[in-house]
Protein backbone atom coordinates (compact mmCIF):
# COMPACT_ATOMS: atom_id res chain seq x y z
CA UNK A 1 107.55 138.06 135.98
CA UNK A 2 110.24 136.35 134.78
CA UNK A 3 112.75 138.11 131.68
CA UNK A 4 113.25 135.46 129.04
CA UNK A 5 116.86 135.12 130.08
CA UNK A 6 115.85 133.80 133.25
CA UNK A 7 113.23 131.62 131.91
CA UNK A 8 115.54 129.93 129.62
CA UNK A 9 117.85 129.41 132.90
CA UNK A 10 115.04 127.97 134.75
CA UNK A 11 113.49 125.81 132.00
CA UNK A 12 116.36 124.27 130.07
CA UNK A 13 115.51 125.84 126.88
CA UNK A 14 117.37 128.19 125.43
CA UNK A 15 117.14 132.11 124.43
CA UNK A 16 116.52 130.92 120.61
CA UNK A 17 114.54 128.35 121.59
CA UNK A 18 111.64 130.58 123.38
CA UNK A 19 111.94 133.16 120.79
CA UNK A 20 111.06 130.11 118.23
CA UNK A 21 108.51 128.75 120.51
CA UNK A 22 106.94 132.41 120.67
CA UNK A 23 106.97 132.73 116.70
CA UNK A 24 105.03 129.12 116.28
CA UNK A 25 102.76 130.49 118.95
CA UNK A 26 103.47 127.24 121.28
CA UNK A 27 105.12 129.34 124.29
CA UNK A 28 103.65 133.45 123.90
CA UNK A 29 105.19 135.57 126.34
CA UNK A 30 102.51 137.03 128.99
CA UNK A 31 104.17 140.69 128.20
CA UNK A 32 106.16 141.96 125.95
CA UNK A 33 107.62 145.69 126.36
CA UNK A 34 106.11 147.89 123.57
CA UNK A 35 109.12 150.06 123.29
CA UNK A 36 112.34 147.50 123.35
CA UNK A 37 110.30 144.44 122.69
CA UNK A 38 111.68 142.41 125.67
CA UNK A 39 109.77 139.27 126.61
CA UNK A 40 108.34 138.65 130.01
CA UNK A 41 107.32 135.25 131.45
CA UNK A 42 104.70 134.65 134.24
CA UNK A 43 105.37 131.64 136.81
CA UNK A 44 102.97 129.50 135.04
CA UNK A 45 104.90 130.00 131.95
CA UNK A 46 107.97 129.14 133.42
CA UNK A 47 106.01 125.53 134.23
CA UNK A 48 104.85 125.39 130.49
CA UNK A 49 108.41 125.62 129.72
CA UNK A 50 109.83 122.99 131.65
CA UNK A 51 106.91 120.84 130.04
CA UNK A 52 108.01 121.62 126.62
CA UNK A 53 111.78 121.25 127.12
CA UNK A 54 111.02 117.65 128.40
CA UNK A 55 108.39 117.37 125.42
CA UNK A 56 111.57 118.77 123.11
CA UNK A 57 114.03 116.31 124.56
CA UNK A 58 112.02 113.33 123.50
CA UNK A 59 111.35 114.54 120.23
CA UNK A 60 107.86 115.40 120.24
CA UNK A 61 107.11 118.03 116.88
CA UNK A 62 105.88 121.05 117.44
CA UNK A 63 102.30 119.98 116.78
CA UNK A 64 102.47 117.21 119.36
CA UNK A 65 103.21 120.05 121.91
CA UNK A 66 101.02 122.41 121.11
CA UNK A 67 98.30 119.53 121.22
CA UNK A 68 99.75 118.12 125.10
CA UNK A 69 99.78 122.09 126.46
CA UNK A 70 96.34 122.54 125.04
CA UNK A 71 94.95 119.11 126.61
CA UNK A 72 93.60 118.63 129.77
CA UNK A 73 95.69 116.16 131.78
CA UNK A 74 93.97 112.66 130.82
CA UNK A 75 94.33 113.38 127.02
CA UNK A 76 97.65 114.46 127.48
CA UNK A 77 98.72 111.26 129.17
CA UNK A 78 97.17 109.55 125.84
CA UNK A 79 99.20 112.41 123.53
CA UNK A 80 102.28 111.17 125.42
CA UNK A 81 101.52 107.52 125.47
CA UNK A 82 101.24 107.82 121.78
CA UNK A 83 104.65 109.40 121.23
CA UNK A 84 106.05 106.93 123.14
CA UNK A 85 104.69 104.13 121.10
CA UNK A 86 105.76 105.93 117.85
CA UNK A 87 109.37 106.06 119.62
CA UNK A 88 108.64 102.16 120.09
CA UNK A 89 108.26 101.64 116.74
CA UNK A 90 111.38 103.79 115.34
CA UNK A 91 113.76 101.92 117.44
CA UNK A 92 112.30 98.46 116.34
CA UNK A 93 113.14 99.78 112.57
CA UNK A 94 116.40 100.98 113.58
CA UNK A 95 116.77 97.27 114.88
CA UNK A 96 115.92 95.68 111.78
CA UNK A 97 117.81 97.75 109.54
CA UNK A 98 120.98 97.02 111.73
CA UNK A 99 120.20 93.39 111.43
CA UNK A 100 120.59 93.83 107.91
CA UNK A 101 123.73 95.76 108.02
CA UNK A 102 124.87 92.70 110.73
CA UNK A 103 123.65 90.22 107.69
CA UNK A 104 126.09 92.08 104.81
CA UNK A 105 128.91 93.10 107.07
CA UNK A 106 129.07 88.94 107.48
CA UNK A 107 128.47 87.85 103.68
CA UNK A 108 131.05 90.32 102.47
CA UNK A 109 132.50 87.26 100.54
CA UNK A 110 129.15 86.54 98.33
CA UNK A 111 126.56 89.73 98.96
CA UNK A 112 124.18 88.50 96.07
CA UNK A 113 120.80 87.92 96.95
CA UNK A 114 118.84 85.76 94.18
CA UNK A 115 115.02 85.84 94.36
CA UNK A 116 112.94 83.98 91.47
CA UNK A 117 109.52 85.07 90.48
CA UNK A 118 107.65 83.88 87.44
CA UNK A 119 107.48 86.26 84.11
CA UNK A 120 103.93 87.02 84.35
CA UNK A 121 104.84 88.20 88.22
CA UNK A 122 107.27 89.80 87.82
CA UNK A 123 106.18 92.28 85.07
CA UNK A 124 102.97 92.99 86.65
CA UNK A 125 104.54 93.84 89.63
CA UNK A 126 106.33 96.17 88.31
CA UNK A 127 103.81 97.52 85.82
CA UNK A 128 101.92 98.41 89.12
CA UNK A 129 104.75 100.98 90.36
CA UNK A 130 106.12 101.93 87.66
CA UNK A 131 104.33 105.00 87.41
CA UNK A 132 105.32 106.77 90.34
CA UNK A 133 109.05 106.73 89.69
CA UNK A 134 110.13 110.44 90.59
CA UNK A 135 111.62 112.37 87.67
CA UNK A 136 112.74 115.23 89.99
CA UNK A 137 116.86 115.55 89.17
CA UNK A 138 117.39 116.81 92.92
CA UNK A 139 115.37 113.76 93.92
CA UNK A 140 118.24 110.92 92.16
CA UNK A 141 117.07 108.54 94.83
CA UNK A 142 113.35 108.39 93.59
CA UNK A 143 114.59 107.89 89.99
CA UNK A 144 114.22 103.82 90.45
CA UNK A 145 112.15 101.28 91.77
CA UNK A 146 112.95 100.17 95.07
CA UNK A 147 113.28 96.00 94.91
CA UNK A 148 113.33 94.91 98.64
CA UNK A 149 113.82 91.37 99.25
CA UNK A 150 113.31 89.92 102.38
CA UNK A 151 113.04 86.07 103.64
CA UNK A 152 109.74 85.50 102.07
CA UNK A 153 108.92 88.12 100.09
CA UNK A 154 109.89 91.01 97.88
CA UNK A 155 108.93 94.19 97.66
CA UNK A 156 108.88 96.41 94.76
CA UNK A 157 108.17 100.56 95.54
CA UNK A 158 108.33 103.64 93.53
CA UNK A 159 107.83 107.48 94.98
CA UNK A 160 108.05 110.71 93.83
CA UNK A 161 106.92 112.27 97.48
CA UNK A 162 103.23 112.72 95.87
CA UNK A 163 102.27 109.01 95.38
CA UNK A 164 103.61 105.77 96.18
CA UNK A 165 103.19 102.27 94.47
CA UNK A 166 103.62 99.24 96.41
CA UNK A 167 103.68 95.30 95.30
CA UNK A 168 104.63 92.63 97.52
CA UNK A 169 104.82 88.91 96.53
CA UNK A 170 105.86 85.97 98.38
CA UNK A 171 109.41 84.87 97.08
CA UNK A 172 112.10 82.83 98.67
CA UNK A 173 115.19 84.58 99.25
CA UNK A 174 118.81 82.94 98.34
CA UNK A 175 121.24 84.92 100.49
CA UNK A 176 120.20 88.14 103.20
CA UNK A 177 118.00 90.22 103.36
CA UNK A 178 118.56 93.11 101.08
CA UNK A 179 117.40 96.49 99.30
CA UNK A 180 118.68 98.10 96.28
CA UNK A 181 117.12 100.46 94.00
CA UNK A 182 116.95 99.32 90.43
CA UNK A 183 117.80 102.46 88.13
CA UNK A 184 114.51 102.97 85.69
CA UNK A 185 116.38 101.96 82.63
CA UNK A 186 116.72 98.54 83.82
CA UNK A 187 113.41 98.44 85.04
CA UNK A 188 111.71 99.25 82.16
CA UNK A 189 114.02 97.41 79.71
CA UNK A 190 112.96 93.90 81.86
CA UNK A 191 109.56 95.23 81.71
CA UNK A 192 110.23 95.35 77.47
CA UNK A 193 112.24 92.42 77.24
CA UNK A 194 110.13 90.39 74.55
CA UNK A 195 109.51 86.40 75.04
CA UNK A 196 107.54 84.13 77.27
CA UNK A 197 106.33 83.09 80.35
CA UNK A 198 109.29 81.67 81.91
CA UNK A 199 110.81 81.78 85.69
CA UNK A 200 113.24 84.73 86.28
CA UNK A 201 116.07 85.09 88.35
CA UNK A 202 116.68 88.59 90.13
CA UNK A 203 120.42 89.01 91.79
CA UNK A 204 120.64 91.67 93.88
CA UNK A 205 123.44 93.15 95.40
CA UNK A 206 125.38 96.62 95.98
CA UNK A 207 127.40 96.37 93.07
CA UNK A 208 125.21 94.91 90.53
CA UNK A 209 121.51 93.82 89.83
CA UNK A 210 120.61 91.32 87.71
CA UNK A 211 117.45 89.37 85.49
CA UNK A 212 118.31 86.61 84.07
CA UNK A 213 115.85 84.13 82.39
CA UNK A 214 116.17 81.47 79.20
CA UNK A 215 119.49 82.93 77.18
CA UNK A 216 119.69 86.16 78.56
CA UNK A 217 120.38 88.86 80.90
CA UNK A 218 119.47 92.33 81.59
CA UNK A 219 122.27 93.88 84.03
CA UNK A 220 122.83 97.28 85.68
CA UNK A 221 124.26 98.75 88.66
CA UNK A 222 122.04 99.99 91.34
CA UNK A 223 121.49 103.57 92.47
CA UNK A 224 124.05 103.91 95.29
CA UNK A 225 121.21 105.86 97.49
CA UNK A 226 119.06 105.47 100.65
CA UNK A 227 115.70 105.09 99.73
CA UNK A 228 112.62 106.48 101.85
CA UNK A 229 111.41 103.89 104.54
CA UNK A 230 108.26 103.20 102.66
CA UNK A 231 106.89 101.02 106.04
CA UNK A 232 105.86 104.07 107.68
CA UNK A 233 103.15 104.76 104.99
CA UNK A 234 101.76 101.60 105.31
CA UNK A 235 101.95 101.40 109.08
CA UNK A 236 100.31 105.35 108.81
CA UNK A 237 97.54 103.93 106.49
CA UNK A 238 95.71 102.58 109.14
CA UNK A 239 97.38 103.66 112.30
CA UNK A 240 93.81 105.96 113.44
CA UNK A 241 91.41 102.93 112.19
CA UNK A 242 90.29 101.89 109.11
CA UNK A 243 89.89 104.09 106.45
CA UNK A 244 86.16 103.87 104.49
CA UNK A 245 86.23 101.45 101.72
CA UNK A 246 84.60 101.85 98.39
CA UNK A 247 84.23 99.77 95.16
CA UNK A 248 84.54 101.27 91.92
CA UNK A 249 84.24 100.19 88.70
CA UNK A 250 87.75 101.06 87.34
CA UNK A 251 87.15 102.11 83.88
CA UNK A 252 83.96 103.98 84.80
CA UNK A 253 85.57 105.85 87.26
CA UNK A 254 88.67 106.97 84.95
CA UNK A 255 85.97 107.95 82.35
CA UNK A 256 83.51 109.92 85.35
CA UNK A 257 87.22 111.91 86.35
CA UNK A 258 88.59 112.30 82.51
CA UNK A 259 84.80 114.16 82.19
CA UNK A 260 84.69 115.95 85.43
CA UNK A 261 84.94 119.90 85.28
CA UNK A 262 88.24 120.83 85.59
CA UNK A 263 89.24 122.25 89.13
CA UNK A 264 92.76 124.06 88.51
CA UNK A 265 95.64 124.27 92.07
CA UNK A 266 98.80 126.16 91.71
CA UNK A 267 101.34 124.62 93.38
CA UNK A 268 105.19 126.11 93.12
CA UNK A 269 103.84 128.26 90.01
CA UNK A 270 102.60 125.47 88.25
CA UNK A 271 98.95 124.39 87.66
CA UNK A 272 97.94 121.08 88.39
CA UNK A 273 94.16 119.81 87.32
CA UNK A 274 92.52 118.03 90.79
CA UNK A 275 89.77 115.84 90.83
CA UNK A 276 88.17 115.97 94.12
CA UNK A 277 86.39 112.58 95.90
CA UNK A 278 83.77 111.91 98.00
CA UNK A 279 81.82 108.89 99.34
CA UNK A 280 78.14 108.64 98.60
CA UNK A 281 75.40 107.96 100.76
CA UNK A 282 75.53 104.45 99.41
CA UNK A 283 79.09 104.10 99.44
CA UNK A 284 79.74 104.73 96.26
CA UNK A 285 82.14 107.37 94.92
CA UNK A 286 81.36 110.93 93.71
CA UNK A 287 83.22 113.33 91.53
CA UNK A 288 82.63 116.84 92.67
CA UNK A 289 83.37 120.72 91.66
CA UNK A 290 84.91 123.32 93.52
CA UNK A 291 82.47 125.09 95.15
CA UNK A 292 81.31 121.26 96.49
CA UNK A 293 84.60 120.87 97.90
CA UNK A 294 85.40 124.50 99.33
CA UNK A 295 81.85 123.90 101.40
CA UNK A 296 82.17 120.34 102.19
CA UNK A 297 86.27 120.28 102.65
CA UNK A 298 86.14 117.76 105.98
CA UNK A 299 83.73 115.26 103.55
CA UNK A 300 86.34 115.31 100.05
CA UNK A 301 89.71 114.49 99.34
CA UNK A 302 91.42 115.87 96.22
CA UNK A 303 93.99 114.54 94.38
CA UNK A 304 95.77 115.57 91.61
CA UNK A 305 93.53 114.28 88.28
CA UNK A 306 96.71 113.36 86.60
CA UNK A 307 98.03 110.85 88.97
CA UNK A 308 94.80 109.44 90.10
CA UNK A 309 94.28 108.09 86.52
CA UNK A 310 97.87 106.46 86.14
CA UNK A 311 97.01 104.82 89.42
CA UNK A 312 93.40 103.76 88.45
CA UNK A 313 95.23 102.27 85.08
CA UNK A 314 97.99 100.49 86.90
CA UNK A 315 95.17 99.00 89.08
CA UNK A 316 93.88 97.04 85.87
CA UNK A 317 90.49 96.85 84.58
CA UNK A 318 87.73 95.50 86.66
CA UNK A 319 86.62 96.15 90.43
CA UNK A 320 89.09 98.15 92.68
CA UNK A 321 88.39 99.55 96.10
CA UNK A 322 89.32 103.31 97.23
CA UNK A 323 90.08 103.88 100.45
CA UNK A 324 89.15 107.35 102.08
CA UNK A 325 90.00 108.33 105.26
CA UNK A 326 89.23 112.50 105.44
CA UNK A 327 90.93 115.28 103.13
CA UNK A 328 94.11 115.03 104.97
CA UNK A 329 94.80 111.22 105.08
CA UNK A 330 96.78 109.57 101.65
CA UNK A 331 93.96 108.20 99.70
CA UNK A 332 94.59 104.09 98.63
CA UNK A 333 93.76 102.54 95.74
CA UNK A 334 93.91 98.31 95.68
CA UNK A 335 92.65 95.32 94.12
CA UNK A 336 89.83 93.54 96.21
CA UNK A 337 90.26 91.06 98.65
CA UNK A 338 94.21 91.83 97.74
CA UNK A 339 96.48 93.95 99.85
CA UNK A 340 100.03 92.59 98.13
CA UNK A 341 99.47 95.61 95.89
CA UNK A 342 98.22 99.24 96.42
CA UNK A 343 98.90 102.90 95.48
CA UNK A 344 98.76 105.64 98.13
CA UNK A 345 98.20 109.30 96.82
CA UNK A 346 98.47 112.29 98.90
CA UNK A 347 96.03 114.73 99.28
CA UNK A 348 95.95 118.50 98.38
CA UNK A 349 94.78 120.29 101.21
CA UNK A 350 92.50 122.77 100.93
């Protein structure tokens, strides 16, 4: 037996770190004295430890351990080939995003990006994320839409950590690639502005953003913030396979979850009304109580009522498809046979 001074010594981790590991129940110490509580490692352990530091160096989460240690050696291989992959993928983003710092750091002279979208485009697109805009004051960085405007395309986002609203439509760029986040006055005074269909002009830079159209302008300055990198929810929505699609009528369904018994969660001290989903036997989509849900939890996903119907009504009327993928997966709501435009809402576990 080994004291836990000497396992840290012969691990790599350190005192704190074992005592954490112990805690999360990852690393348990084979004894530990009843009467000064010191910890005691068996030789076995001290090989489990060495696995985790290297585990810890590369940045697996705590989860990701506990799931290699508790593997037997082919899965684990596939646990750690994952990780890797995931690794893969943060350093390709970490590329791209220093691209575009490359891209600004050498237009310093003109920065403005122009990207021109039609009227009609342009306000449903942001119609469709408008209402997930955070409102939280310690949140300032949710408190826009984020307009992301890339060589063919831009991207409009809004997130309050709950949901997320995405639209994507092909655009040519004039200048680099570049985010900002428009501040939600701006957004929805553009989305107000009265007239018609005409072609708008967006300029985009760090200092100002910009709409311009037939004889006039609507002009702010962006929220000097770092927004979330919104690509990992759509690279996570179907990262384990696709999720089960269903169609719904969207009017039906807002009046089948505005009628549904109420199902009340507390979250922080404050209630929050849920409606809880499930896919039929015929694919079609159920609206189900509590005591459904508390005995079927691995066959539901619940929402929160509230923002499921702003996301069904910035969907439109007409056919949309819900995508479910178990009670711990965001569930997506999109047009058919379109993927430029979705809503993800996360689940409430049970």
């Amino acid at each position: 037996m080994r004291s836990i001074g000497e396992t840290a010594r012969a691990s790599g981790l350190s005192v704190s770190a074992l005592r954490f590991y112990d805690r999360e129940g990852v690393l348990v110490p084979a004894l530990v004295d009843p009467e000064n509580g010191y910890r005691w490692y068996s030789e076995p352990q001290v090989d489990q430890a060495r696995l985790v530091a290297g585990l810890r160096r590369v940045g697996m989460p705590v989860a990701g351990i506990v799931a290699v240690l508790g593997a037997d050696r082919a899965v684990a291989h596939q646990l750690l080939h994952r990780h890797l992959c995931r690794l893969e993928d943060g350093l390709a983003d970490a590329r791209r995003e220093l691209s575009r710092v490359h891209a600004l750091l050498d237009t310093q002279e003109n920065p403005m990006t122009t990207v021109t979208l039609s009227r009609a485009v342009l306000a449903a697109a942001l119609d469709s994320v408008r209402f997930a805009v955070g409102s939280d004051p310690e949140l300032p960085m949710l408190a826009g839409v984020l307009v992301d405007a890339e060589a063919d395309s831009v991207t409009f986002v809004a997130t309050d950590r709950y949901r997320m609203a995405i639209h994507r439509e092909p655009a040519t760029a004039d200048g680099p690639p570049t985010r900002v986040i428009a501040p939600i006055s701006w957004v929805d005074r553009l989305r107000d502005h009265p007239g018609q269909d005409e072609l708008v002009d967006l300029h985009l830079g760090s200092a100002a953003i910009e709409a311009s159209g037939d004889g006039w302008t609507v002009k702010d300055t962006p929220l000097a913030y770092d927004y979330p990198d919104y690509r990992r929810a759509i690279e996570a929505r179907t990262a384990d396979g696709s999720p089960r699609p269903a169609p719904v009528d969207a009017a039906a369904l807002r009046a089948t979850v505005g009628g549904a018994p109420r199902v009340v969660h507390t979250h922080e001290g404050v209630d929050h009304e849920l409606a809880i989903l499930s896919i039929d036997a015929e694919g079609g989509i159920d609206v189900v109580g509590a005591e459904q849900w508390r005995a079927g939890q691995d066959r539901h996903v619940a929402v929160n009522r509230e923002f499921l119907l702003e996301a069904l009504s910035a969907g439109g009327d007409g056919q949309l498809v819900l995508e479910l993928d178990g009670p711990i997966r965001p569930l997506t709501i999109r047009r058919p046979a379109d993927d430029r435009a979705y809503s993800l809402l996360m689940p409430v576990k049970p």
